[in-house]
Protein backbone atom coordinates (compact mmCIF):
# COMPACT_ATOMS: atom_id res chain seq x y z
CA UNK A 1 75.13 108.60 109.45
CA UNK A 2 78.55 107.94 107.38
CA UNK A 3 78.57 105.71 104.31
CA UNK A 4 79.22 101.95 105.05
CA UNK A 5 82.56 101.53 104.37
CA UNK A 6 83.37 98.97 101.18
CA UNK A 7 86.00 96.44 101.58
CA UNK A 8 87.47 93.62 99.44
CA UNK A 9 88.79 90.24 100.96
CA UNK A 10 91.79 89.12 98.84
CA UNK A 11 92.67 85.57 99.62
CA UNK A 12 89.57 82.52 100.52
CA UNK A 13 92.07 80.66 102.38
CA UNK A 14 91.99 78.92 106.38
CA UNK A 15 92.26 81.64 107.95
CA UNK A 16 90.02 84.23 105.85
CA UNK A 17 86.90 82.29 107.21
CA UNK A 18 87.38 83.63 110.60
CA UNK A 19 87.84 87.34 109.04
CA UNK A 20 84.64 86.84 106.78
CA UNK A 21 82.57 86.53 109.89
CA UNK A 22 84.24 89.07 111.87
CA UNK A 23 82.96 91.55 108.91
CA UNK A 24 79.45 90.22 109.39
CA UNK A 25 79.35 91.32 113.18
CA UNK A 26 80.91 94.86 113.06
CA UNK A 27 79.15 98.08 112.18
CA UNK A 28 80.43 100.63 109.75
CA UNK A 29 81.91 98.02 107.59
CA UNK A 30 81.09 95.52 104.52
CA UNK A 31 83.03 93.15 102.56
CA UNK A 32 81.94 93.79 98.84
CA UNK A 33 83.82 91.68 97.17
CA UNK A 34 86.46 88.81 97.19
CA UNK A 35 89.30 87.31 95.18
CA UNK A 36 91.18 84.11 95.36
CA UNK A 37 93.19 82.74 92.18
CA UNK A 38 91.08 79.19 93.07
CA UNK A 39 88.34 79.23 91.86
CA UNK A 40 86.90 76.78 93.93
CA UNK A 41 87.82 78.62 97.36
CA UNK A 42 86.44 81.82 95.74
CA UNK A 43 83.15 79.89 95.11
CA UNK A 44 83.37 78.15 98.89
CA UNK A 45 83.47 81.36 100.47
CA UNK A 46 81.28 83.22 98.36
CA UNK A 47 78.51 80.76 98.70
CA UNK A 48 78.80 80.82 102.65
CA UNK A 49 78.69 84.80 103.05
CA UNK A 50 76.43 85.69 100.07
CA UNK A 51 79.03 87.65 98.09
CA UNK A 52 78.42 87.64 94.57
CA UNK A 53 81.15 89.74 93.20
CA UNK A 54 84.14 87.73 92.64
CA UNK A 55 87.28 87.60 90.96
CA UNK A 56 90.66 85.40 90.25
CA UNK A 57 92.75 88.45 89.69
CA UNK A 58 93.56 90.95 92.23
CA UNK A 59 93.97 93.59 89.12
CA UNK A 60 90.84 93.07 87.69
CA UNK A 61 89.54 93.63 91.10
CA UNK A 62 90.95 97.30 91.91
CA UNK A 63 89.84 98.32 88.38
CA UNK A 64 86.31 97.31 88.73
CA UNK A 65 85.58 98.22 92.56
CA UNK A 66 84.82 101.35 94.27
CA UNK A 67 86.67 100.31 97.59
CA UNK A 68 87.60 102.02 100.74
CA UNK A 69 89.70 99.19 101.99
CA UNK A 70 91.27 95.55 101.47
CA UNK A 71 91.83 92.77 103.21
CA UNK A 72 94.82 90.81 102.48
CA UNK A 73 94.81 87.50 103.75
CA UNK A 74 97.23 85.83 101.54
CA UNK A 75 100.56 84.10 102.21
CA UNK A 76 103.37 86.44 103.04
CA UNK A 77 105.08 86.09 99.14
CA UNK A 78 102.62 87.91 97.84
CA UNK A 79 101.70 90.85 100.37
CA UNK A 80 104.36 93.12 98.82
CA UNK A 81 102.55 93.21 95.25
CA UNK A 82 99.08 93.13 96.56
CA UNK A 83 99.61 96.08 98.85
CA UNK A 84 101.75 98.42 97.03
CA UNK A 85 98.72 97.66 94.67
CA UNK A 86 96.20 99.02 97.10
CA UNK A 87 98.70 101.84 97.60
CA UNK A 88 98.85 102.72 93.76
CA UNK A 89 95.15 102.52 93.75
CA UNK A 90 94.94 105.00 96.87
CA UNK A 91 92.57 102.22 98.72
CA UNK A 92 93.82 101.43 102.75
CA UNK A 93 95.07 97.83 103.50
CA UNK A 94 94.78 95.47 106.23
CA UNK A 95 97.78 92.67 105.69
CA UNK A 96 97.77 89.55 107.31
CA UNK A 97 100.83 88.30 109.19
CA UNK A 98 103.60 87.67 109.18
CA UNK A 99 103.87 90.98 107.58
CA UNK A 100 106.35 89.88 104.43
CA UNK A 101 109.15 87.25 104.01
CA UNK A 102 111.86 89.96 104.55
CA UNK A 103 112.10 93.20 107.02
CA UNK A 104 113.08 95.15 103.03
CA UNK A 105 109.75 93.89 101.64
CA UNK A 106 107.75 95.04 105.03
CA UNK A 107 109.64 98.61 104.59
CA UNK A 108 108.99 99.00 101.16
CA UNK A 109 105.33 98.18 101.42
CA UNK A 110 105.07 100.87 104.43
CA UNK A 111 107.03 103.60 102.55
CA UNK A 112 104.60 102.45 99.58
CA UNK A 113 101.31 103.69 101.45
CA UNK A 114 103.06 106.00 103.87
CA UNK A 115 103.80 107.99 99.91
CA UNK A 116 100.71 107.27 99.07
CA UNK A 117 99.32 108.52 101.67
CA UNK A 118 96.73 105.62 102.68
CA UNK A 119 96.36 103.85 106.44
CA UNK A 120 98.32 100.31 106.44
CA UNK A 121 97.30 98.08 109.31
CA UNK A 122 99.10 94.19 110.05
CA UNK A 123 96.53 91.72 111.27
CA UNK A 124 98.54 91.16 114.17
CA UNK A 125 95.42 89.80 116.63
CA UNK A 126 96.90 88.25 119.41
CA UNK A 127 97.26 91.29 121.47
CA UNK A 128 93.73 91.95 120.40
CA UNK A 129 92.84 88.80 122.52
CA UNK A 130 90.59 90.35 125.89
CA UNK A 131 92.96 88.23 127.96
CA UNK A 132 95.92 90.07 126.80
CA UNK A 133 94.23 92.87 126.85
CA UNK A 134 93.02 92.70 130.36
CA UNK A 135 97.08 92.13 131.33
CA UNK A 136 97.66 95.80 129.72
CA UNK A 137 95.00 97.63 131.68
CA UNK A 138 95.99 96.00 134.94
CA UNK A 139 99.70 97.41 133.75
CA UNK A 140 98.01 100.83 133.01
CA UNK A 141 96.57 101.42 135.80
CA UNK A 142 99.59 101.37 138.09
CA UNK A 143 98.68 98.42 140.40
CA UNK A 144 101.98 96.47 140.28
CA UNK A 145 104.10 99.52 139.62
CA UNK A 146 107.20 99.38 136.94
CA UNK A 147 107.25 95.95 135.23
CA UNK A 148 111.05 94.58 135.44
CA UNK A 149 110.37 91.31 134.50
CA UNK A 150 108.09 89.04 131.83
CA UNK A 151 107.34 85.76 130.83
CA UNK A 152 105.27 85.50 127.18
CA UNK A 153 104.67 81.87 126.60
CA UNK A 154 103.18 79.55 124.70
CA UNK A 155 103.42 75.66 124.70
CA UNK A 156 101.50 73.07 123.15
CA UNK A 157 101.24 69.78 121.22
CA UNK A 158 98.62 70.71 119.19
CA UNK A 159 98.54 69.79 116.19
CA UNK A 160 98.75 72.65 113.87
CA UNK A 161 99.45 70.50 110.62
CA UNK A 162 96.49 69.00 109.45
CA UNK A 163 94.62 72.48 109.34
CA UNK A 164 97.56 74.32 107.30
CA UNK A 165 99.87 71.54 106.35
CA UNK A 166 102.16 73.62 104.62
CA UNK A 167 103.33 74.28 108.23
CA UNK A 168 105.53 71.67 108.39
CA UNK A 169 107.38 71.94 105.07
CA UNK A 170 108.99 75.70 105.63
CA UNK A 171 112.70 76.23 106.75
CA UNK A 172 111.14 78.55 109.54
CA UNK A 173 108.13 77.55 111.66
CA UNK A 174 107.55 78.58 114.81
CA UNK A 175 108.67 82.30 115.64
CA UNK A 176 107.87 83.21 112.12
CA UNK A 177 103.97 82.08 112.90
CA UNK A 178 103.49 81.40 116.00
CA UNK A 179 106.49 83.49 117.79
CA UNK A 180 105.68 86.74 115.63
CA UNK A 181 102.35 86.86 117.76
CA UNK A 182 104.50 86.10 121.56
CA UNK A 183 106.75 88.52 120.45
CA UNK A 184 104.07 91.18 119.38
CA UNK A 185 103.04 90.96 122.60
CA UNK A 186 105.93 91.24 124.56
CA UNK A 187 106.23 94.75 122.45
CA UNK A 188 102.51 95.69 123.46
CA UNK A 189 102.53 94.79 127.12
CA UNK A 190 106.73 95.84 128.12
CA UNK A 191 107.75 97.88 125.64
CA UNK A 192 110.14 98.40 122.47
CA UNK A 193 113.33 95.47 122.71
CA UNK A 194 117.27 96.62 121.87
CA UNK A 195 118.23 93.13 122.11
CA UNK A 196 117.08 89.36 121.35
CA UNK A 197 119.22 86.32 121.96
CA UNK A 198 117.49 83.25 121.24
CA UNK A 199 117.79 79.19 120.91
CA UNK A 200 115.78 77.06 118.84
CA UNK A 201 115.58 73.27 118.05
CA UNK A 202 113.35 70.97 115.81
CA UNK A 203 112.18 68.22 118.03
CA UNK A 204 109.44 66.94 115.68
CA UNK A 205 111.16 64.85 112.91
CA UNK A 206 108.65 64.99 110.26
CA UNK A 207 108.87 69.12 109.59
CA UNK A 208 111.28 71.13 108.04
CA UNK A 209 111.66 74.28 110.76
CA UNK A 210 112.00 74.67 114.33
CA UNK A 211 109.49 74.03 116.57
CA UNK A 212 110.62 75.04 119.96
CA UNK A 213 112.13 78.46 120.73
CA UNK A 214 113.40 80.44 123.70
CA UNK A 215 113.85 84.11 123.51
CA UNK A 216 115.46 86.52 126.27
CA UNK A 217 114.97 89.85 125.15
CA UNK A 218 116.44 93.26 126.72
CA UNK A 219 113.43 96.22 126.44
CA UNK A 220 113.87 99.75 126.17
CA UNK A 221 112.28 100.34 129.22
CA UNK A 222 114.66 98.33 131.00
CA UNK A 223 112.86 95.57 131.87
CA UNK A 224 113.79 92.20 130.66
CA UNK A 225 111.17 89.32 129.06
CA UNK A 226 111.56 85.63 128.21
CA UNK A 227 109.36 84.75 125.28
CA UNK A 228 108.86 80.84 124.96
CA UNK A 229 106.98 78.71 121.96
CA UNK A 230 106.55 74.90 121.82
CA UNK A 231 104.44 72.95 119.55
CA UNK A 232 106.52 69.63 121.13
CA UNK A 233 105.25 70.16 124.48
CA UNK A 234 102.60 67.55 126.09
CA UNK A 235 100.78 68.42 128.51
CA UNK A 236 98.12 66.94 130.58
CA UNK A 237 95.55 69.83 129.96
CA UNK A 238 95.86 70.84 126.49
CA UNK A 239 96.33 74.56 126.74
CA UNK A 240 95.90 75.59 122.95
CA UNK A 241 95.88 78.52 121.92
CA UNK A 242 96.42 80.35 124.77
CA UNK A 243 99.08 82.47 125.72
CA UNK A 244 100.04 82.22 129.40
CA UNK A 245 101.56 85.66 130.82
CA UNK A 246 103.82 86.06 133.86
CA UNK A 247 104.42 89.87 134.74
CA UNK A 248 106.66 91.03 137.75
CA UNK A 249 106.34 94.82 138.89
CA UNK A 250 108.24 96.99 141.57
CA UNK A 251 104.53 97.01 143.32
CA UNK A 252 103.28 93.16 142.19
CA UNK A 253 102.83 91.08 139.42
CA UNK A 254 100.50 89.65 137.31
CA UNK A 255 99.81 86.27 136.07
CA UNK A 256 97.45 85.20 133.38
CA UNK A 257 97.45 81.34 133.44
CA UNK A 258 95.40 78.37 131.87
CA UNK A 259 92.03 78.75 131.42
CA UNK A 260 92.26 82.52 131.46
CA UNK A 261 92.45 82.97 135.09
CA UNK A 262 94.28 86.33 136.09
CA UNK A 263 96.08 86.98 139.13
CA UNK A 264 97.02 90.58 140.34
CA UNK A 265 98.45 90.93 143.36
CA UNK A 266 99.17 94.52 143.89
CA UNK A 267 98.43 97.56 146.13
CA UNK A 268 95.06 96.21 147.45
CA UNK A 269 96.15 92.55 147.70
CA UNK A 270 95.09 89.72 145.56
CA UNK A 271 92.27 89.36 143.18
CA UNK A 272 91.81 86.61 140.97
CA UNK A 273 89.13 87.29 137.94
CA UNK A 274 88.20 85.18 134.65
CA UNK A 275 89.08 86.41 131.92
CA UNK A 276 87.73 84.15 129.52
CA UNK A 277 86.92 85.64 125.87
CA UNK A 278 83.43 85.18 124.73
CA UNK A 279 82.48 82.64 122.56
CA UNK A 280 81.16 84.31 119.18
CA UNK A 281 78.18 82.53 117.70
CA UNK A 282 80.11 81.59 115.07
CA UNK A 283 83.12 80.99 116.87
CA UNK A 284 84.56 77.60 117.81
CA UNK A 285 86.38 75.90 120.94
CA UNK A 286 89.72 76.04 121.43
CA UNK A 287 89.69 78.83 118.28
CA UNK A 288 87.71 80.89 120.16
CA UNK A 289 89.82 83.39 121.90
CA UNK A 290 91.80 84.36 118.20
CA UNK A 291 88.41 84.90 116.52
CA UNK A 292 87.11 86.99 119.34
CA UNK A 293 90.80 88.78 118.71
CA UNK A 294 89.93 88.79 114.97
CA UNK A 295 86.22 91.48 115.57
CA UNK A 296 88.82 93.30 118.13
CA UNK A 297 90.97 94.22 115.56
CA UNK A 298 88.79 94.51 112.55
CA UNK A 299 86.65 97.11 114.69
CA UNK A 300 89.83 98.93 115.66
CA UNK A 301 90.48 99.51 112.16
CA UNK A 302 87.18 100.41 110.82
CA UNK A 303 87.37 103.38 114.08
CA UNK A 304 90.52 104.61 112.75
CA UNK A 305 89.27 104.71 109.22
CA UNK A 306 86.42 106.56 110.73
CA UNK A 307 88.80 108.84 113.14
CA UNK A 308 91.87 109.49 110.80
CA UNK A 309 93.95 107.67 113.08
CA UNK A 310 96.86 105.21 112.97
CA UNK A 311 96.09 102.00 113.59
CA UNK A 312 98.49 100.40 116.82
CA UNK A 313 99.36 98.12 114.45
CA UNK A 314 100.11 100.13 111.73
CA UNK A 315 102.88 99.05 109.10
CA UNK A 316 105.05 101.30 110.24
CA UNK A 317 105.20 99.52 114.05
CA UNK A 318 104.74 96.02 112.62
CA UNK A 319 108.61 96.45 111.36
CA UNK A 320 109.63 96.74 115.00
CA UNK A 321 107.85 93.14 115.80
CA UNK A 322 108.86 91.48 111.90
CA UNK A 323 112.63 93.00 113.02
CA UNK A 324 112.40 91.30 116.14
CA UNK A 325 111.45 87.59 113.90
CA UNK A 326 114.19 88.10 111.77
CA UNK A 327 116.59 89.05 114.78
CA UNK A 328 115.71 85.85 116.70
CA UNK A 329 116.39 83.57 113.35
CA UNK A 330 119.80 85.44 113.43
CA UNK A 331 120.65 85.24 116.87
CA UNK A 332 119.66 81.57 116.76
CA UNK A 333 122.04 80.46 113.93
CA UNK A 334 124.65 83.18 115.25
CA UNK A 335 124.11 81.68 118.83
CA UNK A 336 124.84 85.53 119.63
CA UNK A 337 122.65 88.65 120.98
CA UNK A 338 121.51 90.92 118.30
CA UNK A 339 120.83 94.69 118.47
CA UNK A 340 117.58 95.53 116.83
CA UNK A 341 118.61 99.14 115.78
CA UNK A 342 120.98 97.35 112.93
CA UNK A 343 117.92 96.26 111.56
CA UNK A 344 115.95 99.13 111.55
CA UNK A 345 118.37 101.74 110.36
């Protein structure tokens, strides 16, 4: 049998939790050790999962450690250091999203471990989610026949605030953490994008950033998708977090709708399935379907640590999707369609 694999979690913040127990569950895989500049969050999570090896600096860290991987699940300002750290220390990275604060940052920390020759995977999890990823095998095997059309959306009035507070005080909200995900997905299930126009507007008074946002987006492929996020919109079923997915094909279409019922009407007719992501033991209603999302991807990259494979969400891809975030900001203060390949170049 191969060595467990040793990893470090860098950053004991609201989100790590969920990563900490994905870790427990998978095979192949440990987390060894953890670091957090406060203290007390170091000693929160260390307490719950039984780690003992801790540390407030992220230096002291790579010199002590033997590691075969780290987890960074800090706030995008400090991804850049932390991973071209990893890459000077020849250890792979996992990097939470969004990715970095600027499309330069997310290419220099790719070229930094594409040089140094380690694996660099974004913990970009909601196509990971088994209702998303139910919508790509129905599109892979043929049924409806060439998407032209799709609808990615998300709306809600949940309040996201109270968890991560720090929400509501940044210039950009919505498509730079919740829209990053819709658009991520729009990428996975249609295909590459040339071209983004999009509209935003801040209908909440008491935050800083937008947080409604409309995106019509030209693929590669030809097709064309609308991506949509709300946090303003009220509903009489609260439908948090799930992403609702319309797909029309030159054979059918799909439709993945509240409470993860899926729709395929194709060759052979209609059939309507559920689709519902288990619930982890340690997992939580609504949360549920991201931490199932969270194992899904943590598994994928412990296989292509194993394999010598790049991850689908490698750094180098995650540029497309951050390029396609800092596109839609443009194109909504431009009020004009933007051409991804200007970023990219």
């Amino acid at each position: 049998m191969a060595a467990e694999l040793r990893g470090a979690l860098i950053g004991c913040g609201f989100f790590a939790v969920n990563q900490m127990h994905a870790w427990r569950d998978i095979a192949g895989a440990s987390i060894v050790a953890i670091c957090d500049r406060d203290s007390e969050r170091l000693r929160i999570v260390g307490d719950q999962f039984g780690i003992t090896r801790r540390y407030t600096d992220a230096a002291a860290l790579f010199a002590a450690e033997r590691l075969d991987f780290v987890d960074v699940a800090t706030t995008a300002p400090s991804h850049r250091p932390l991973v071209e750290m990893a890459a000077r220390h020849r250890v792979p990275a996992i990097c939470q999203k969004p990715f970095a604060p600027t499309l330069a940052d997310a290419k220099a920390m790719a070229k930094a471990c594409s040089d140094a020759g380690v694996p660099l995977m974004v913990h970009e999890n909601f196509r990971w989610q088994s209702p998303i990823q139910a919508v790509h095998a129905v599109l892979d095997s043929g049924d409806i026949g060439t998407p032209f059309f799709g609808r990615i959306s998300f709306r809600s009035a949940y309040d996201v605030f109270s968890g991560q507070p720090y929400l509501a005080t940044g210039k950009r909200f919505i498509i730079e953490d919740l829209g990053i995900h819709s658009l991520d997905i729009a990428r996975f299930l249609l295909g590459d994008v040339s071209t983004i126009t999009t509209r935003t507007a801040r209908i909440n008074p008491e935050i800083a950033g937008e947080d409604v946002a409309t995106m019509l987006m030209d693929h590669e492929s030809g097709a064309t998708s609308v991506v949509d996020c709300s946090y303003a919109t009220k509903l009489a079923t609260e439908p948090f977090p799930q992403t609702l997915v319309e797909i029309d094909g030159s054979g059918g279409t799909i439709r993945l709708e509240q409470d993860y019922r899926l729709t395929v009407t194709g060759r052979n007719g209609t059939a309507v399935s559920d689709v519902s992501p288990p619930l982890l033991p340690w997992a939580s209603r609504p949360w549920h379907n991201i931490q199932e999302s969270v194992v899904a991807i943590q598994k994928h990259w412990v296989d292509c640590l194993a394999n010598g494979t790049e991850p689908a969400t490698s750094g180098a891809d995650n540029l497309r999707t951050l390029a396609l975030v800092e596109a839609a900001y443009a194109g909504a203060a431009s009020r004009e369609p933007v051409q991804l390949d200007t970023l990219l170049r």
